[in-house]
PDB file of N, CA and C in Angstrom:
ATOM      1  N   UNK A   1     103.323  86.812 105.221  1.00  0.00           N
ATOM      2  CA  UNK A   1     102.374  86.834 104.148  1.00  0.00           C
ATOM      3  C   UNK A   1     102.396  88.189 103.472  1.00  0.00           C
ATOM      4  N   UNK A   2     102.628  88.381 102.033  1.00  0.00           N
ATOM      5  CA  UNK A   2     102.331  89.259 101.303  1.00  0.00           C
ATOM      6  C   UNK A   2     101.414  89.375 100.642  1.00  0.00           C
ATOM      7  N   UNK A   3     100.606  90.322 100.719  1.00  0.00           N
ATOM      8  CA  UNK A   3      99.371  90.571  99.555  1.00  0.00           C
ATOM      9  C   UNK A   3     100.080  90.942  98.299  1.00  0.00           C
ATOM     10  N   UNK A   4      99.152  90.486  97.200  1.00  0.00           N
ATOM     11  CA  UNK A   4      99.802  90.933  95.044  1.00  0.00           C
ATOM     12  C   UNK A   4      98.548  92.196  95.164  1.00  0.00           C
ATOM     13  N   UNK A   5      99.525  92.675  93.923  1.00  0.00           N
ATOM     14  CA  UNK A   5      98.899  94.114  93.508  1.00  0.00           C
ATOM     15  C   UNK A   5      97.118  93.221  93.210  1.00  0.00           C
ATOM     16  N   UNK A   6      97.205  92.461  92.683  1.00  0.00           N
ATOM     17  CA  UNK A   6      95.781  91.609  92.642  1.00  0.00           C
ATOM     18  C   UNK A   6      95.076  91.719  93.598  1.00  0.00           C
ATOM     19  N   UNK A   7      95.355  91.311  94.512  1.00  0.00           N
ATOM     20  CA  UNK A   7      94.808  91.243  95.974  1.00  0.00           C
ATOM     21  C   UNK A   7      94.184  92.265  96.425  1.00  0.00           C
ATOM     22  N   UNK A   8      95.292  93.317  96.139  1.00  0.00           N
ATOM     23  CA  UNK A   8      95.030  94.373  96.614  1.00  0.00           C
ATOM     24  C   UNK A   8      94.175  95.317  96.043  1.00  0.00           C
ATOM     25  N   UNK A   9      93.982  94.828  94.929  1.00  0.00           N
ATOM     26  CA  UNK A   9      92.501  95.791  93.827  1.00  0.00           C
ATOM     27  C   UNK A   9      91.357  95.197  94.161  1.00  0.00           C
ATOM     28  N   UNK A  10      91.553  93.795  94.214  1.00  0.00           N
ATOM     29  CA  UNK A  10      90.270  93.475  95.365  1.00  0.00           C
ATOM     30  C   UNK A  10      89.825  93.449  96.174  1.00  0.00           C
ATOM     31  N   UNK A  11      90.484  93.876  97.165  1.00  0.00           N
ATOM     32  CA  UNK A  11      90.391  94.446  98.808  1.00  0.00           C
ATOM     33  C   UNK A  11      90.024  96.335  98.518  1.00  0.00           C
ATOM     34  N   UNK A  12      90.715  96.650  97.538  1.00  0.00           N
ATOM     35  CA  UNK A  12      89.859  98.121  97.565  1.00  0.00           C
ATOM     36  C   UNK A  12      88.993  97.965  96.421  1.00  0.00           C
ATOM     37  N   UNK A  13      87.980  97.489  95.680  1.00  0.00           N
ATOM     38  CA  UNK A  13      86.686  97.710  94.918  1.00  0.00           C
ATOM     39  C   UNK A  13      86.129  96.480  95.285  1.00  0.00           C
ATOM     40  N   UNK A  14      86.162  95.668  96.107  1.00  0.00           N
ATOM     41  CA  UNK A  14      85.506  94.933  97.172  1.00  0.00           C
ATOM     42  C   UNK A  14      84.470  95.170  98.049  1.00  0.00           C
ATOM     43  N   UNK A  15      83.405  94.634  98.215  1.00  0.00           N
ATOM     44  CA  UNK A  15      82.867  94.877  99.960  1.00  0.00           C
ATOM     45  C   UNK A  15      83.392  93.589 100.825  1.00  0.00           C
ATOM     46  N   UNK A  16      84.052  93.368 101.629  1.00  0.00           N
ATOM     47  CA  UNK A  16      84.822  92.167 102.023  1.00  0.00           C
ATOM     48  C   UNK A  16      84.654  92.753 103.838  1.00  0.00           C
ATOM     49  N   UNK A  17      83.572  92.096 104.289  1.00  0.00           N
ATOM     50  CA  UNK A  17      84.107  92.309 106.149  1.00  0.00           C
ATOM     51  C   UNK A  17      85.452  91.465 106.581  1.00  0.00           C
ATOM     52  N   UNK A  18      85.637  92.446 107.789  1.00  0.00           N
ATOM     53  CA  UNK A  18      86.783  91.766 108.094  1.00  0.00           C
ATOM     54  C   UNK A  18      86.394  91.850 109.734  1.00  0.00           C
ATOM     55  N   UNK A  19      87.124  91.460 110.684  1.00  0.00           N
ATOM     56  CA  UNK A  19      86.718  91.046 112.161  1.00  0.00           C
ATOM     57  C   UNK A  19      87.804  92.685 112.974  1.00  0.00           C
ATOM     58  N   UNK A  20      88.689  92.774 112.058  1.00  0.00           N
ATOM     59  CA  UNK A  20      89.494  93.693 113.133  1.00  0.00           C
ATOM     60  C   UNK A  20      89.062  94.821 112.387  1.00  0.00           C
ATOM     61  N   UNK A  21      88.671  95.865 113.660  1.00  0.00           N
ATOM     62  CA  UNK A  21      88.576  97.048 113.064  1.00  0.00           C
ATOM     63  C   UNK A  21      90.002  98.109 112.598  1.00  0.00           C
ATOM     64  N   UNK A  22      91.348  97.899 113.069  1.00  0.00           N
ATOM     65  CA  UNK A  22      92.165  98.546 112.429  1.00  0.00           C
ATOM     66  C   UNK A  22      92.478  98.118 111.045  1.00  0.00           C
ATOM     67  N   UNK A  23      92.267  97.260 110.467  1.00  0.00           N
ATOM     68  CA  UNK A  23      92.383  96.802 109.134  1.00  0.00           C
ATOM     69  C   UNK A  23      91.461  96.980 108.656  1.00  0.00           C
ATOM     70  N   UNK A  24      90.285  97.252 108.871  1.00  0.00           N
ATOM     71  CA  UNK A  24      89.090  98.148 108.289  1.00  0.00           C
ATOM     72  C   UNK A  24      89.083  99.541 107.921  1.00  0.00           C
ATOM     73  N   UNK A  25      89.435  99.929 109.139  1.00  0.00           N
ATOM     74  CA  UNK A  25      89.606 101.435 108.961  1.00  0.00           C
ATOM     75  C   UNK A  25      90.467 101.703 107.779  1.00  0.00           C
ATOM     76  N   UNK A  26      91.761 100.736 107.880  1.00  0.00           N
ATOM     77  CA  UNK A  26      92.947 101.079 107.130  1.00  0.00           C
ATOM     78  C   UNK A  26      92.479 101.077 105.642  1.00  0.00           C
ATOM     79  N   UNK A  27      91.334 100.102 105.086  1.00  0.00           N
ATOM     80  CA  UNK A  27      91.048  99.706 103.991  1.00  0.00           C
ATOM     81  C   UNK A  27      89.585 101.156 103.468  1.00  0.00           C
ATOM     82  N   UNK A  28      89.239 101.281 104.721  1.00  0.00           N
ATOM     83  CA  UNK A  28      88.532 102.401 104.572  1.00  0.00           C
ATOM     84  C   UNK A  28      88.673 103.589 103.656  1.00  0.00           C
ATOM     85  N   UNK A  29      90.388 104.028 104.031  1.00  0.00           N
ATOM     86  CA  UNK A  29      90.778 105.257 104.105  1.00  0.00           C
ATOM     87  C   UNK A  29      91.735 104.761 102.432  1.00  0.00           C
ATOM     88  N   UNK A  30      92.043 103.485 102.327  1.00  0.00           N
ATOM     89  CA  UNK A  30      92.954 103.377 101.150  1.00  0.00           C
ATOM     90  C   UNK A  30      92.056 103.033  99.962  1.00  0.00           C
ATOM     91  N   UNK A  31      90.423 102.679 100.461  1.00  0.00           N
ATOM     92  CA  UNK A  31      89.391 102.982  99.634  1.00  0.00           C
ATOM     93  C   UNK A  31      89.184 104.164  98.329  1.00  0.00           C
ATOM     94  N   UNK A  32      89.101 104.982  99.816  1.00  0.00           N
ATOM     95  CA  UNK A  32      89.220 106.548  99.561  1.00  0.00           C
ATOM     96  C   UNK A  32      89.932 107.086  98.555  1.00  0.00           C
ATOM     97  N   UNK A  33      91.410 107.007  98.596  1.00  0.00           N
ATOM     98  CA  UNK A  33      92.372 107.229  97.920  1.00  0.00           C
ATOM     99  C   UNK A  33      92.384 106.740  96.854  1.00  0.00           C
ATOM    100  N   UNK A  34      92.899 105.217  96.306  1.00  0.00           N
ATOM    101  CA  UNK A  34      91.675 105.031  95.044  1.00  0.00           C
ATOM    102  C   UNK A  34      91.244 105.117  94.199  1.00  0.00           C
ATOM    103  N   UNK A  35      89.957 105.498  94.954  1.00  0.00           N
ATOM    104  CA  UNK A  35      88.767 105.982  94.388  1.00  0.00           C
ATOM    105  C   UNK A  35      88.957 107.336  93.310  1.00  0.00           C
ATOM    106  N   UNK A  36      89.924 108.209  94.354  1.00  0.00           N
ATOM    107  CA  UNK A  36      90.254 109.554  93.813  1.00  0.00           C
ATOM    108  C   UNK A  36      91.020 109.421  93.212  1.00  0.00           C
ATOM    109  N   UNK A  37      92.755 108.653  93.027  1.00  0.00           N
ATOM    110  CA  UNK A  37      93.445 108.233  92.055  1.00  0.00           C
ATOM    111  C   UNK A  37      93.667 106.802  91.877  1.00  0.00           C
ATOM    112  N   UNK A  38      93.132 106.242  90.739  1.00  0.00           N
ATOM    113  CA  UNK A  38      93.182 104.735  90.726  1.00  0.00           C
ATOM    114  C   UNK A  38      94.533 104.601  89.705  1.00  0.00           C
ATOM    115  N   UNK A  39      95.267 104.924  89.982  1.00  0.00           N
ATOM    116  CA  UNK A  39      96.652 104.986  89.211  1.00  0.00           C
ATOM    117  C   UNK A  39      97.835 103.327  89.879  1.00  0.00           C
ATOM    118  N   UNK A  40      98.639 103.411  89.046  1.00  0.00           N
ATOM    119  CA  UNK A  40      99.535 101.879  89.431  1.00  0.00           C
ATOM    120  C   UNK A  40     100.097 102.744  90.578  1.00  0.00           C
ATOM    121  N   UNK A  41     100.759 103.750  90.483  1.00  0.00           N
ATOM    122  CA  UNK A  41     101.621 103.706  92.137  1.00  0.00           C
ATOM    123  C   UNK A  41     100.914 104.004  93.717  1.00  0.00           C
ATOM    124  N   UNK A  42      99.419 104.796  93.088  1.00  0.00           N
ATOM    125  CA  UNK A  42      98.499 104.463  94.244  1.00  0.00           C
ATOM    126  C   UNK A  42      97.843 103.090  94.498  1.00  0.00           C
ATOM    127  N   UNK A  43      98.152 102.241  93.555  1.00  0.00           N
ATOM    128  CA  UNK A  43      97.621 100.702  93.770  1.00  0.00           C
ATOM    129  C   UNK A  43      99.296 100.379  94.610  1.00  0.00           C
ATOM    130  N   UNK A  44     100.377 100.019  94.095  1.00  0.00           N
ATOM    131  CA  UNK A  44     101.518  99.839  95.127  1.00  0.00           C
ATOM    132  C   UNK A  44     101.581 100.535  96.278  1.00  0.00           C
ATOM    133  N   UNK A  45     100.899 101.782  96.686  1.00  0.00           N
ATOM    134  CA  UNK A  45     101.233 102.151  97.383  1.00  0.00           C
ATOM    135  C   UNK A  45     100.062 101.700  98.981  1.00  0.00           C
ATOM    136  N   UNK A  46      99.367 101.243  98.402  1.00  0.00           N
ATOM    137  CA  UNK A  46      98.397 100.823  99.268  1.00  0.00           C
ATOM    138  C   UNK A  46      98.654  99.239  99.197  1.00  0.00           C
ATOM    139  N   UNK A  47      99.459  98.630  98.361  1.00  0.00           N
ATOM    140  CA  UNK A  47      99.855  97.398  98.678  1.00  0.00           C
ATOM    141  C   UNK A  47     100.955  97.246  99.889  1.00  0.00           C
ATOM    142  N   UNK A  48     101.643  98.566  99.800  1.00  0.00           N
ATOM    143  CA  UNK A  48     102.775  98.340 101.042  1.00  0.00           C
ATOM    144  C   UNK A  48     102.126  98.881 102.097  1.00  0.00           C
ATOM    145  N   UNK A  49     101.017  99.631 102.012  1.00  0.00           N
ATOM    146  CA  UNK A  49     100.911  99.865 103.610  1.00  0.00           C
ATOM    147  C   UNK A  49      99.906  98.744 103.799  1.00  0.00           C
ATOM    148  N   UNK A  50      98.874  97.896 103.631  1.00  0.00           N
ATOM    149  CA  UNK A  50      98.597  96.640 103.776  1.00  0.00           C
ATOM    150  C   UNK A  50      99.484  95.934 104.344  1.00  0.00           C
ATOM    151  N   UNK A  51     100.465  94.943 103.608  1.00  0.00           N
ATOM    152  CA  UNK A  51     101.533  94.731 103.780  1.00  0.00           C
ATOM    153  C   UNK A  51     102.362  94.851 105.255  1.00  0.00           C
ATOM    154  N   UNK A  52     102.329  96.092 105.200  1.00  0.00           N
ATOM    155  CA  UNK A  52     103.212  96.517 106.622  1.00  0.00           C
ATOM    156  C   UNK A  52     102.322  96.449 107.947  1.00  0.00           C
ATOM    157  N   UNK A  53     100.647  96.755 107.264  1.00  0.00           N
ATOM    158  CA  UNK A  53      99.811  96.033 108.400  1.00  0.00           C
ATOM    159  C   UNK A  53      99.535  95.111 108.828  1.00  0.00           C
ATOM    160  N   UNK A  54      99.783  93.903 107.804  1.00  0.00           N
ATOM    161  CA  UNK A  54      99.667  92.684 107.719  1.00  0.00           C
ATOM    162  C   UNK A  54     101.064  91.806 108.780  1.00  0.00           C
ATOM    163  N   UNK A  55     102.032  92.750 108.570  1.00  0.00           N
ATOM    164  CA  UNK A  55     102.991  92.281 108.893  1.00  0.00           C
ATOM    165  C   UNK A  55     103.443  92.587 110.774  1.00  0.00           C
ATOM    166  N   UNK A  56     102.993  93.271 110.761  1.00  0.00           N
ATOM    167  CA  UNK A  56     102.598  93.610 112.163  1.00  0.00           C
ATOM    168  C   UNK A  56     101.301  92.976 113.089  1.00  0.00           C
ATOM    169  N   UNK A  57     100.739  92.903 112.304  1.00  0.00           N
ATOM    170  CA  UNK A  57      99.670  92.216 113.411  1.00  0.00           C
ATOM    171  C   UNK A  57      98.846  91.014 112.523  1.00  0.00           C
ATOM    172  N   UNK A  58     100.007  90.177 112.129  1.00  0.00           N
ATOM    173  CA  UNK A  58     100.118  89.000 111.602  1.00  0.00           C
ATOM    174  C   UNK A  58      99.145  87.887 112.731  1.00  0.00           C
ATOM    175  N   UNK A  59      99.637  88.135 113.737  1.00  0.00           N
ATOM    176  CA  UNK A  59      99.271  87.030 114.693  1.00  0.00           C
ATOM    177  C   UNK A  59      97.730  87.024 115.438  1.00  0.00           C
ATOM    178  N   UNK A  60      97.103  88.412 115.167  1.00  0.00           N
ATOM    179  CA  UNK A  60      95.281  88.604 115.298  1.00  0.00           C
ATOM    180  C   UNK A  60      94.919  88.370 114.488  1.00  0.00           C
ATOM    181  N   UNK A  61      95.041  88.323 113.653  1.00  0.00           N
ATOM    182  CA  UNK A  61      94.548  88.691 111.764  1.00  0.00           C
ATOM    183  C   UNK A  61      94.503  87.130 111.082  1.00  0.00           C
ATOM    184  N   UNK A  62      94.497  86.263 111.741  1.00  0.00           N
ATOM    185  CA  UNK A  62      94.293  84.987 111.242  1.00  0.00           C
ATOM    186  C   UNK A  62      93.218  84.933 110.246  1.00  0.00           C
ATOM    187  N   UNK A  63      92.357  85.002 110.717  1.00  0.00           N
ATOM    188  CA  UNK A  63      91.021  84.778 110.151  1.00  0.00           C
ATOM    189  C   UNK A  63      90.934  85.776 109.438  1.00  0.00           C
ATOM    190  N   UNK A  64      91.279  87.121 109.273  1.00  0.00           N
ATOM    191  CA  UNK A  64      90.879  88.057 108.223  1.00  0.00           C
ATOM    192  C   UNK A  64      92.255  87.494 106.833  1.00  0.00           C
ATOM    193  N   UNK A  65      93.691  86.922 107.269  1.00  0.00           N
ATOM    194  CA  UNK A  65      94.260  86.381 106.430  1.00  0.00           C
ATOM    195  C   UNK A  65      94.001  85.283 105.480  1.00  0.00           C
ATOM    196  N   UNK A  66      92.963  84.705 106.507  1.00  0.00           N
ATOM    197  CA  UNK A  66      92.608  83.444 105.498  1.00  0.00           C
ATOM    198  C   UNK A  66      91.038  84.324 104.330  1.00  0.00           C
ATOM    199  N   UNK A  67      90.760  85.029 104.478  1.00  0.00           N
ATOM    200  CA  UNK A  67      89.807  85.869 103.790  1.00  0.00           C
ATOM    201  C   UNK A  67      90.823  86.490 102.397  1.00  0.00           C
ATOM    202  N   UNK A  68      91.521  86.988 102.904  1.00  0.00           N
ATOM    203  CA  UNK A  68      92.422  87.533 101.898  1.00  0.00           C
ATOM    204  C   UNK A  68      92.832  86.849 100.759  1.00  0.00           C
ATOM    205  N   UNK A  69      93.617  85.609 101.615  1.00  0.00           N
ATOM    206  CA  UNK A  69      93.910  84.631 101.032  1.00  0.00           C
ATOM    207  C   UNK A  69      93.518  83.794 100.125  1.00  0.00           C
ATOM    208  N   UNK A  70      92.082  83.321 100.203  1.00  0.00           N
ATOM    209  CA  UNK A  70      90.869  83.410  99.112  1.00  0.00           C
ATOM    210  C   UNK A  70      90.613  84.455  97.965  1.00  0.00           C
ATOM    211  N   UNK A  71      91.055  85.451  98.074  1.00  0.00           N
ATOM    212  CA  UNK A  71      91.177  86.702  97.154  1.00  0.00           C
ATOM    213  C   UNK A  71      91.838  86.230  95.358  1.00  0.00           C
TER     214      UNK A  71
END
């Protein structure tokens, strides 16, 4: 599963819970960033590290995928 740059602007100017706290944190901190530059390659660039989180712990993340997924 890949998240779109779409997705991903709504996961950071979102309030969206999620069940795992490392994908929280992660969204926490790419909040942050952002916030401070809301530019296109800080939006890609927080799409690939999503992405690469997503892709790794694909198989806990069910239920926070199907959240996304709704996005």
């Amino acid at each position: 599963m890949a998240v779109t740059i779409q997705q991903v602007r709504k996961l950071l100017q979102g309030q969206h819970t999620f069940s795992q706290l490392g994908f929280s944190m992660l969204l926490t901190r790419l909040k942050f960033l952002y916030a401070n530059e809301p530019a296109p390659e800080t939006l890609e660039n927080c799409a690939k590290e999503i992405n690469a989180f997503l892709g790794k712990y694909h198989t806990v993340m069910a239920a926070d995928i199907a959240v996304i997924d709704s996005l």
